[in-house]
Protein backbone atom coordinates (compact mmCIF):
# COMPACT_ATOMS: atom_id res chain seq x y z
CA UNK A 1 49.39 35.37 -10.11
CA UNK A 2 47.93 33.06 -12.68
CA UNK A 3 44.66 32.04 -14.40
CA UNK A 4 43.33 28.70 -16.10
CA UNK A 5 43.55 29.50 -19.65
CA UNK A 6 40.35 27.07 -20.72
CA UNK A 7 40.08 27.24 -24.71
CA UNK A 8 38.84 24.31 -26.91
CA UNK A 9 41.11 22.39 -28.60
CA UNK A 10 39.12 22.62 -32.20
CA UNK A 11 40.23 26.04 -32.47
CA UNK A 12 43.76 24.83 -32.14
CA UNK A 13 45.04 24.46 -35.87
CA UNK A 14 43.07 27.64 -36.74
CA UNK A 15 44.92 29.56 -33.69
CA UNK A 16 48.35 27.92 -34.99
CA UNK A 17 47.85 29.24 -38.72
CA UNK A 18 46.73 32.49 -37.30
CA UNK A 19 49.73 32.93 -34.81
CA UNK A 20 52.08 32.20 -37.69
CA UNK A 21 50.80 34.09 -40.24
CA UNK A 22 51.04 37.47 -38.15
CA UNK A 23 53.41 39.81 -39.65
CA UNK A 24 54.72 43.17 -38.08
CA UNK A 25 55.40 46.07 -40.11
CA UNK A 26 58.21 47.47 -38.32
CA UNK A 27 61.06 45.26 -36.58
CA UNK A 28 61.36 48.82 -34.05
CA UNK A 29 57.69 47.74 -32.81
CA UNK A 30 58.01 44.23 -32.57
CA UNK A 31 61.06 44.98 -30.67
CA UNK A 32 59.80 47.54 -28.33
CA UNK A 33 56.93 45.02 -26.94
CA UNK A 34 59.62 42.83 -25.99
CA UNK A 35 61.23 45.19 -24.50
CA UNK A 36 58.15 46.58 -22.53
CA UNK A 37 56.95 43.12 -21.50
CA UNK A 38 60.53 42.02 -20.40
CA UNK A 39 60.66 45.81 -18.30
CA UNK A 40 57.20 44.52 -17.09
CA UNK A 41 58.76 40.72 -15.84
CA UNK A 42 61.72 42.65 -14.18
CA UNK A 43 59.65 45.14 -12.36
CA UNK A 44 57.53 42.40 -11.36
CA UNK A 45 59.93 39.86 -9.92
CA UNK A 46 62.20 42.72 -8.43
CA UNK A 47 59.49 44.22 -6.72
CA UNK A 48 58.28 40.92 -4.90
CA UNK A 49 61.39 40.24 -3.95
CA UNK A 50 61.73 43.42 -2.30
CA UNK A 51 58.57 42.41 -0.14
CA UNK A 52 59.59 39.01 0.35
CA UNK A 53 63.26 40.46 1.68
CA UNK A 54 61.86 43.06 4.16
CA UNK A 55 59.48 40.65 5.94
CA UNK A 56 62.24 38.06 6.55
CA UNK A 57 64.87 40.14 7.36
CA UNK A 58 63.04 42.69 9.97
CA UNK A 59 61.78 41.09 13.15
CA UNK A 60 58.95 43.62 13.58
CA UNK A 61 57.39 42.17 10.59
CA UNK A 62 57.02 38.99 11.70
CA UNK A 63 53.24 38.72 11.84
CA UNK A 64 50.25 36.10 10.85
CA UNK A 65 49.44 38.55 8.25
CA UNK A 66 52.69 38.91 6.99
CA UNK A 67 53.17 35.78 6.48
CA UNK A 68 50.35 35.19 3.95
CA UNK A 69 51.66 38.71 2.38
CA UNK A 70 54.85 36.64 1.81
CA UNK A 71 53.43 33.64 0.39
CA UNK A 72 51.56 36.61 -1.81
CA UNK A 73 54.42 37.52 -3.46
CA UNK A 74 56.54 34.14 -3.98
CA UNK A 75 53.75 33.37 -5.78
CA UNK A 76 53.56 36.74 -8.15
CA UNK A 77 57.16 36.25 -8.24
CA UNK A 78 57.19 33.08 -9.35
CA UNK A 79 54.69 34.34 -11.85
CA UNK A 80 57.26 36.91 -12.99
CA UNK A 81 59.77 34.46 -13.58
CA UNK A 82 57.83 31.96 -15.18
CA UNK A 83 54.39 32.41 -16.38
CA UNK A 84 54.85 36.27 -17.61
CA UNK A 85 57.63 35.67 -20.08
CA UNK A 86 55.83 32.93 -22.06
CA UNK A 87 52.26 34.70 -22.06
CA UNK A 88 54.38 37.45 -23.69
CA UNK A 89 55.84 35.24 -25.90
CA UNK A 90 52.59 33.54 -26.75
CA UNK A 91 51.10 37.09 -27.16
CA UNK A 92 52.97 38.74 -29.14
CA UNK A 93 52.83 36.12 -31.79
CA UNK A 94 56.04 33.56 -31.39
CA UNK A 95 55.26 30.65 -33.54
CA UNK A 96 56.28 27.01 -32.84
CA UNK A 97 58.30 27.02 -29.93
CA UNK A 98 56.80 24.76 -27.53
CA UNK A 99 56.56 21.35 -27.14
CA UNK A 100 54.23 18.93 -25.41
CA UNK A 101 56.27 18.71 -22.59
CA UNK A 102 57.12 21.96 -21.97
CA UNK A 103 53.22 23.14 -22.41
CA UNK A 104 52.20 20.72 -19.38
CA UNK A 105 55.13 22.04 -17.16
CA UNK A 106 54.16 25.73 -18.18
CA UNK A 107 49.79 24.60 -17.05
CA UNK A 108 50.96 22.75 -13.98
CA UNK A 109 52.84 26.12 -12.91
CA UNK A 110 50.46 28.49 -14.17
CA UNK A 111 47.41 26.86 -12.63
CA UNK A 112 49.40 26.27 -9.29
CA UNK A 113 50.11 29.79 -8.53
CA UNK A 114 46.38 30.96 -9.55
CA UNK A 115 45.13 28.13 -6.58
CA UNK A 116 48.05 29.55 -4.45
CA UNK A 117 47.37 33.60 -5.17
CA UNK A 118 43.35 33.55 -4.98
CA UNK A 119 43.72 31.36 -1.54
CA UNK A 120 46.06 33.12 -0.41
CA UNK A 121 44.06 36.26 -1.01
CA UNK A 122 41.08 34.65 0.65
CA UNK A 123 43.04 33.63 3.86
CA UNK A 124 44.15 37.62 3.88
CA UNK A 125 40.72 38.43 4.61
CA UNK A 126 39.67 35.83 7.48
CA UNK A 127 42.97 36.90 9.04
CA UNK A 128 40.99 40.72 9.03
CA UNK A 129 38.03 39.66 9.79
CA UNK A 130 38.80 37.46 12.51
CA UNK A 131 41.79 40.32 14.13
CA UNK A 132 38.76 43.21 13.66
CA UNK A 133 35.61 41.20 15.56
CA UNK A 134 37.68 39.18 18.15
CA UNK A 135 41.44 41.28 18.72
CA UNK A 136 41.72 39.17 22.06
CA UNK A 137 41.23 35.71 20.75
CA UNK A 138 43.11 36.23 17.52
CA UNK A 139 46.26 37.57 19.13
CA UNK A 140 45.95 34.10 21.80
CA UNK A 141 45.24 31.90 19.22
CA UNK A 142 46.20 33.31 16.20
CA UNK A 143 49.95 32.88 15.83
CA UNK A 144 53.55 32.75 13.22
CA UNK A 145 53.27 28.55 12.94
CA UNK A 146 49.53 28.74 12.46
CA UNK A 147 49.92 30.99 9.79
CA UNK A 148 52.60 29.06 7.86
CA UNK A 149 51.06 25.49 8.42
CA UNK A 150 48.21 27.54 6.83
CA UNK A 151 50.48 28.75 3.73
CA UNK A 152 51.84 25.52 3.27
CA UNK A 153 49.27 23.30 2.94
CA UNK A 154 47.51 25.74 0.63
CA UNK A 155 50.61 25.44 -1.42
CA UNK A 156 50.39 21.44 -0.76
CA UNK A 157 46.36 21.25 -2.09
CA UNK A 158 46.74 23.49 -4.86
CA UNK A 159 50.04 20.98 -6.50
CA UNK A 160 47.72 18.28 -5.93
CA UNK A 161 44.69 19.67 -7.05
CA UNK A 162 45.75 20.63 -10.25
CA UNK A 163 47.83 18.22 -11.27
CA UNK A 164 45.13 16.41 -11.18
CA UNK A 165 43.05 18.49 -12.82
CA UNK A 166 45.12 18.49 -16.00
CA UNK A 167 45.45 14.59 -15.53
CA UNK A 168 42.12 13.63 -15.69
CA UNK A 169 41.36 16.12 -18.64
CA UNK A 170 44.08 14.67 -20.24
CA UNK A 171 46.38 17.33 -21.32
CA UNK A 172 49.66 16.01 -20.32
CA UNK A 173 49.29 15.04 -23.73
CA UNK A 174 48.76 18.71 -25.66
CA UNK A 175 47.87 18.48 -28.66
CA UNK A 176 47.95 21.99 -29.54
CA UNK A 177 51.74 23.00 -28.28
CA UNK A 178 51.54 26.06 -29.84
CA UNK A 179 50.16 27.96 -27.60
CA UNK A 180 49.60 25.63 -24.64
CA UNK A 181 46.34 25.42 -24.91
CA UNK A 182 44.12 23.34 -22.50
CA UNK A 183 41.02 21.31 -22.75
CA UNK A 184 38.51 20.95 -19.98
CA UNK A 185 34.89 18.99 -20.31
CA UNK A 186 31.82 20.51 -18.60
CA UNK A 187 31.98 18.73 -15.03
CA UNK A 188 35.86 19.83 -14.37
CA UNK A 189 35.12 23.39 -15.88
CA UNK A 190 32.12 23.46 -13.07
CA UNK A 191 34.13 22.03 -10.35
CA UNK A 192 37.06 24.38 -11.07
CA UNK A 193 34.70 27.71 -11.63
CA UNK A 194 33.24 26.68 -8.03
CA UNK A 195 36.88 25.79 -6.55
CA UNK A 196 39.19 28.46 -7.78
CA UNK A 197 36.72 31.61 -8.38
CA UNK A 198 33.36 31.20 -6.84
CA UNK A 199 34.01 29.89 -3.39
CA UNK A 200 37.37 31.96 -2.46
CA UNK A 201 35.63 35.29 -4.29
CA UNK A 202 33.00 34.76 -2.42
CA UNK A 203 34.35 34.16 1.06
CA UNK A 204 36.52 37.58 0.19
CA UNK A 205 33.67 39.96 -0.96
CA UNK A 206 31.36 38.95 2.17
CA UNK A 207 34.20 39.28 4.98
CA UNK A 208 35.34 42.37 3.44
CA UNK A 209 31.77 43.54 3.85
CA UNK A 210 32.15 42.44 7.17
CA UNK A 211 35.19 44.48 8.18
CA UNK A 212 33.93 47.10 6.34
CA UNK A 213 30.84 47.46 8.70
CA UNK A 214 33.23 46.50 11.97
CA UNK A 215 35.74 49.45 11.09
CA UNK A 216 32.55 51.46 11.16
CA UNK A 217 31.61 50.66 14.19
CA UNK A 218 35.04 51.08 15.76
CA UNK A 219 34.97 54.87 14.22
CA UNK A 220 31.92 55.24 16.29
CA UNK A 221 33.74 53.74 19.29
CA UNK A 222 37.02 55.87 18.88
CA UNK A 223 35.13 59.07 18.51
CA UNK A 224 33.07 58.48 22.06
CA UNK A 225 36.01 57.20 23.91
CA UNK A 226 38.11 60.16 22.93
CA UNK A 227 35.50 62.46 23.71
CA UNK A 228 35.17 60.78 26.98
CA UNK A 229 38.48 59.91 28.66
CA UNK A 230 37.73 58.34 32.48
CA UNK A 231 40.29 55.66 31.91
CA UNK A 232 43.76 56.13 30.95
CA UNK A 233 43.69 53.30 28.79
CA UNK A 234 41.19 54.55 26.55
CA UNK A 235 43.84 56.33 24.36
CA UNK A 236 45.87 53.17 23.91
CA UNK A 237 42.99 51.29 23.06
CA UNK A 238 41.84 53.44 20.53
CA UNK A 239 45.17 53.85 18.99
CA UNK A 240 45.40 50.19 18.59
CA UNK A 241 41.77 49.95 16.68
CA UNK A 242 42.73 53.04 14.78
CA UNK A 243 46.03 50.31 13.52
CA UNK A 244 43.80 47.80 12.89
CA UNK A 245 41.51 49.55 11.21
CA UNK A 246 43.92 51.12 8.81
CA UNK A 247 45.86 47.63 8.05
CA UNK A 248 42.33 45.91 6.88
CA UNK A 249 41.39 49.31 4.78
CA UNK A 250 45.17 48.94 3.32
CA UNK A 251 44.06 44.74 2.47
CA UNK A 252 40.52 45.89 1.37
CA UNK A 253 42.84 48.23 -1.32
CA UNK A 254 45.12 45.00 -2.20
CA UNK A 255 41.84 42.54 -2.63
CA UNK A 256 39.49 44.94 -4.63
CA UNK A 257 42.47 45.42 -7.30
CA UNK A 258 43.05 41.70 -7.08
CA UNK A 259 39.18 41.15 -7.75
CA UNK A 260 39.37 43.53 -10.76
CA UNK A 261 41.49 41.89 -12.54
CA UNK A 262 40.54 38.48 -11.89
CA UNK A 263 37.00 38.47 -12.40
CA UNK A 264 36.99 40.14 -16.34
CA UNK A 265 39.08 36.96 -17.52
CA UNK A 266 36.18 34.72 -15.73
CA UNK A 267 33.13 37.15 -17.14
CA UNK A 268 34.92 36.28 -20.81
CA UNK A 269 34.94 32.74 -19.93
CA UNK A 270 31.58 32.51 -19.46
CA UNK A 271 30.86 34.62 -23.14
CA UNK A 272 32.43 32.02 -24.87
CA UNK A 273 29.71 30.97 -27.33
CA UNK A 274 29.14 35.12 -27.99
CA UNK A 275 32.60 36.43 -28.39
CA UNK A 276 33.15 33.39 -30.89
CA UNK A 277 36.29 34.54 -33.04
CA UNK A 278 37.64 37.26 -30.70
CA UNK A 279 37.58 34.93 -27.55
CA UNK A 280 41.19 34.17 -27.96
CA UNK A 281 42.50 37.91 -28.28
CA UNK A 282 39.85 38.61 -25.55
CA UNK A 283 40.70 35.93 -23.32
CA UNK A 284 44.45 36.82 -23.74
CA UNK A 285 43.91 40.43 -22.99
CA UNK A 286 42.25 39.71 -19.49
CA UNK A 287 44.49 37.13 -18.61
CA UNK A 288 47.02 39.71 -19.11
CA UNK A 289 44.98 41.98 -16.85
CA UNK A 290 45.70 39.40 -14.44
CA UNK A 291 49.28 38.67 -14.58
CA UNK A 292 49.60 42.31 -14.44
CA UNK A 293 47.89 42.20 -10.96
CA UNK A 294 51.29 40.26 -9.85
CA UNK A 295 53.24 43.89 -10.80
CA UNK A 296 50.23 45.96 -8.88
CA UNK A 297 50.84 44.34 -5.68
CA UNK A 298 54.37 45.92 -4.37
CA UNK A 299 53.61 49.02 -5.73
CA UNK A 300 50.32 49.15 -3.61
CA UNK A 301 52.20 47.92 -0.62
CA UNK A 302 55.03 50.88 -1.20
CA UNK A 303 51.79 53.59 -1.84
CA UNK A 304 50.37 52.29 1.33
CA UNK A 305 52.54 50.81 3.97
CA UNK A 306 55.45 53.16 5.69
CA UNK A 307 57.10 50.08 6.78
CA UNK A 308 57.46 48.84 3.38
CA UNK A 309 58.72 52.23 1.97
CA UNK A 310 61.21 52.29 5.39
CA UNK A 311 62.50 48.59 4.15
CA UNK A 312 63.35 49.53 0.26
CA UNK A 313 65.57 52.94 1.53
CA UNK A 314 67.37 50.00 4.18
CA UNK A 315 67.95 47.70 1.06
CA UNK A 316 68.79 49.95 -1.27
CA UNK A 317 71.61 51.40 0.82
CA UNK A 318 72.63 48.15 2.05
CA UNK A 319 71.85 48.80 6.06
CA UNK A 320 70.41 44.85 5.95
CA UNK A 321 73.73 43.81 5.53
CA UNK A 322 74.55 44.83 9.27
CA UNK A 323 74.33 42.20 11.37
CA UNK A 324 72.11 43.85 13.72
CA UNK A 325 69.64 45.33 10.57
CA UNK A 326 66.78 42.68 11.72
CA UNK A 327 66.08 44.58 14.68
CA UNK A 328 66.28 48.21 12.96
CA UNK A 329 62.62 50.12 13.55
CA UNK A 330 60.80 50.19 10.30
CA UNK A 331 57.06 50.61 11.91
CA UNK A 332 56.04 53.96 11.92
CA UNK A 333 53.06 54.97 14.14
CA UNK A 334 51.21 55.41 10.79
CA UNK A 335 51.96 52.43 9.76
């Protein structure tokens, strides 16, 4: 996952001389932060790939809400691969290795997988919402295609989108290399605030309230049917709420880390006239905050979901390699 670095390009000669003026008084430290941020970029891509590989190769976990878990993690595996090792090398104070060029391929990919990860987020949580208040009409209407039509065309927008964001602001042509820094006037940086932070963050926080007050209400449910058993079906039915329930609690856990670390890097965008001099190490530290969200993901999914835990002993001792592996039982009733 990504975030749109916005800095103005009249601190850009002052941020080069600073950058290459920095000076480390032991080679063992500068070193070991390599070392930690390139343990950080494996952990990260390895981990994603791990999620990616379950849901495609077991059947069972073929589901709409899979599918957007999926397109999750390409994206903070892409981020891994990509945007993580030049932050690092940006933050920990490499001096004069990018060029022009490479600066608007970095922004184009680094904005592009923000779009794709907050969106993606924000689809998470109408696929709750809409499986919690109508189960019958989302499992008729609701299926696999729909959901990847759905993950591919946010992919589609958010290429578009920002490409020609950085068009129109004109930093194809960086001027400040260096550290790939990007200039935005006041009617973009609106637009884009609305776009990539407001609208999506907004649409999450008030359907999570949402299935936060459904769940309740199914408690209340559960608890009377079980007290009261006249139909045999009641059981079932309240087993299947009691899934439901737990799988948009799980989400709530994935969106609400997601949230905190996007929403500090935004806060210091905002304080950019107060922090003044710090902004950059400021900005730099939240934006880390939210690259590091990218890492967080897999290891909530292996704290939280059984299935996923099942799926890393299969790969890890090779049983996907059997031809018959995508039909092996990885959903436990806890699931």
């Amino acid at each position: 996952m990504t975030l749109h670095d916005v800095n103005y390009t009249g601190d850009c000669l002052q941020s080069i001389n600073s950058t290459c003026s920095k000076l480390y008084s032991s080679m063992a430290a500068y070193v070991s932060m390599y070392v930690f941020a390139a343990a950080v970029v494996i952990f990260t891509v390895c981990g994603n790939l791990l999620v990616i590989t379950a849901v495609y190769n077991f059947k069972q976990l073929h589901t709409p809400t899979n599918i957007l878990i999926v397109s999750l993690a390409i994206s903070d595996c892409l981020v891994g691969l990509f945007v993580m090792p030049v932050h690092s090398m940006i933050l920990i104070g490499s001096c004069s290795l990018f060029g022009s060029t490479f600066c608007a391929l970095y922004n184009i990919i680094n904005f592009h997988l923000t779009f794709v990860s907050v969106y993606n987020i924000s689809f998470i949580a109408v696929d709750r919402y809409f499986a919690l208040s109508n189960p019958f009409l989302y499992s008729k209407k609701v299926s696999l295609s729909l959901a990847f039509i759905i993950t591919i065309h946010i992919w589609i927008v958010s290429l578009f989108y920002n490409c020609a964001f950085l068009y129109f602001n004109g930093n194809f042509r960086n001027k400040c290399p260096d550290k790939c820094l990007v200039s935005v006037d006041e009617v973009w940086s609106t637009v884009d605030l609305i776009i990539v932070f407001i609208l999506p963050c907004a649409t999450i926080i008030i359907l999570y309230l949402k299935v936060f007050f459904i769940a309740r209400r199914h408690a209340v449910v559960i608890r009377a049917a079980l007290k009261d058993r006249k139909r045999l079906d009641i059981q079932n039915n309240g087993d299947s709420i009691k899934l439901e329930r737990k799988a948009a609690k799980v989400l709530g856990i994935l969106v609400s880390v997601f949230l905190i670390c996007l929403i500090p890097y935004y806060i210091c965008m905002s304080l950019y006239d107060v922090l003044a001099e710090s902004y950059d190490s400021v900005a730099n530290a939240m934006l880390t905050l939210f690259f590091f969200n990218s890492t967080l993901n897999p290891i909530i999914y292996a704290l939280f979901y059984p299935w996923f835990r099942k799926s890393i002993k299969f790969i890890v001792t090779c049983i996907i390699c059997r031809t018959d592996s995508s039909f092996t039982n990885v959903l436990s009733s806890d699931r």
